[in-house]
C-alpha atoms as a PDB file:
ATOM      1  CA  UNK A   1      -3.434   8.807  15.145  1.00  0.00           C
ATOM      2  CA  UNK A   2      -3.252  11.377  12.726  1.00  0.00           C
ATOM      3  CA  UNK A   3      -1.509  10.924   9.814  1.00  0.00           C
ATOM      4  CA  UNK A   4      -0.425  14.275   7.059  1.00  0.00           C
ATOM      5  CA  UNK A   5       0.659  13.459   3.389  1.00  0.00           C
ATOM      6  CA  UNK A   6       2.950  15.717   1.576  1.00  0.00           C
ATOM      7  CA  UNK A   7       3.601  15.011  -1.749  1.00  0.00           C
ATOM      8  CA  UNK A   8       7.818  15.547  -2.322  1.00  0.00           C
ATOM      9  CA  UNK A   9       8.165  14.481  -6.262  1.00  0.00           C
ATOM     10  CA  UNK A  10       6.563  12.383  -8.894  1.00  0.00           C
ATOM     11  CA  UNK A  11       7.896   9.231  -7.205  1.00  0.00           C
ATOM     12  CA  UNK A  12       8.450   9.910  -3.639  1.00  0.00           C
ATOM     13  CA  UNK A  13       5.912  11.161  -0.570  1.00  0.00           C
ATOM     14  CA  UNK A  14       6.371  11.158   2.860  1.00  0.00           C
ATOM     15  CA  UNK A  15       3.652  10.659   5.200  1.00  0.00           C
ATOM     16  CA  UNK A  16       3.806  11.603   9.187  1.00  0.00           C
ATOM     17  CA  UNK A  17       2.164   9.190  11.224  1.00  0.00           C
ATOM     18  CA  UNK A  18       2.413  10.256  15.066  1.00  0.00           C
ATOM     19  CA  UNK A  19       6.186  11.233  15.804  1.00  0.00           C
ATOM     20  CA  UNK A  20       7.406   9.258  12.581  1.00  0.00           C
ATOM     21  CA  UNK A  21       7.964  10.471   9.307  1.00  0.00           C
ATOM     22  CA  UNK A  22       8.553   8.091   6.766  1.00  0.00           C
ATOM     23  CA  UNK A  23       9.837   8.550   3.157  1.00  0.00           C
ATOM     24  CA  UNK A  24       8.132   6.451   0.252  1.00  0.00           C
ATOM     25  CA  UNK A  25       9.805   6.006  -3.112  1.00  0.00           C
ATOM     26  CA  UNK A  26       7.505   4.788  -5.423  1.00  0.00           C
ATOM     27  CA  UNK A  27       8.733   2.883  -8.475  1.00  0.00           C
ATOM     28  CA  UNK A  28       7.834   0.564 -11.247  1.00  0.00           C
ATOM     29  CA  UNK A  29       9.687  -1.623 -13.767  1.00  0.00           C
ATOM     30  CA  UNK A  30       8.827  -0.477 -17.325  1.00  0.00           C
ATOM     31  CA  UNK A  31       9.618  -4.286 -18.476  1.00  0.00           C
ATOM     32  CA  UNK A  32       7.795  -6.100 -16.009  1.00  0.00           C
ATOM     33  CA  UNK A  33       4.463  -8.830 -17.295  1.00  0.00           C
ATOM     34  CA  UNK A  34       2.312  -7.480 -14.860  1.00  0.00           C
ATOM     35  CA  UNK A  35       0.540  -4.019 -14.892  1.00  0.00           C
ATOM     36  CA  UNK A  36       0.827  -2.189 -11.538  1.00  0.00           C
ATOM     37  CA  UNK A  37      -3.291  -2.359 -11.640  1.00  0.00           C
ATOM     38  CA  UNK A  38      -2.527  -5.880 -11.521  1.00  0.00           C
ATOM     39  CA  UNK A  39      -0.616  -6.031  -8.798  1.00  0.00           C
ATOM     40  CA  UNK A  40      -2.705  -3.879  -6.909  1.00  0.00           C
ATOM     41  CA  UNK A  41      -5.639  -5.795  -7.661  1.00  0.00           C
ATOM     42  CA  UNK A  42      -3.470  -8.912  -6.033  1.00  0.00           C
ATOM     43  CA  UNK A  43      -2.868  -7.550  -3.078  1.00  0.00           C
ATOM     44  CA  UNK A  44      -6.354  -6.435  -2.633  1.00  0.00           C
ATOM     45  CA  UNK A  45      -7.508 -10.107  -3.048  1.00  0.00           C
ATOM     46  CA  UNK A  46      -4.818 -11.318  -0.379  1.00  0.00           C
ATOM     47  CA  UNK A  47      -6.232  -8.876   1.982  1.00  0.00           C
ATOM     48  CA  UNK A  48      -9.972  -9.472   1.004  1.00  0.00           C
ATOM     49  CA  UNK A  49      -9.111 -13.484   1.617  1.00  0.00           C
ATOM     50  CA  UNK A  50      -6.940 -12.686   4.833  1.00  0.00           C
ATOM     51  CA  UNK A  51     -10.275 -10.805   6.397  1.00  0.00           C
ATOM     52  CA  UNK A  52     -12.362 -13.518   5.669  1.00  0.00           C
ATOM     53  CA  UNK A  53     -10.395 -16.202   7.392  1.00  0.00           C
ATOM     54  CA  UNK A  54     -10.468 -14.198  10.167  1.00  0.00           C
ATOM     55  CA  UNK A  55     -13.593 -13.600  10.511  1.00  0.00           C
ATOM     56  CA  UNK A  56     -14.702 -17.213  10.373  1.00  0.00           C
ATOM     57  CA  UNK A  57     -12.246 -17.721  13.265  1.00  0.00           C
ATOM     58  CA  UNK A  58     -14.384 -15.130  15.738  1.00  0.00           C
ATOM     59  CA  UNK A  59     -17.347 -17.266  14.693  1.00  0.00           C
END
């Protein structure tokens, strides 16, 4: 599955995966608590934590 990035604006990108194109709008708000490293960093974990409980299910 290749997959091409083209970058569109400052907020937006599409990316073509197969026979799809899809259209990302990136955007974050100025006043919220959390920093979008933070965010990032949380999502990151989830996945990190997902992985492992899988894993110890093959087991």
């Amino acid at each position: 599955m290749k997959q091409k990035k083209q970058d569109v604006g400052s907020n937006s990108f599409t990316r073509h995966i197969g026979t799809t194109v899809y259209q990302v709008k990136v955007f974050f708000d100025e006043s919220a608590e959390t920093s979008a490293e933070d965010k990032l960093m949380h999502l990151i974990s989830n996945d990190l934590s997902i992985g492992k409980s899988n894993n110890s299910n093959c087991e």
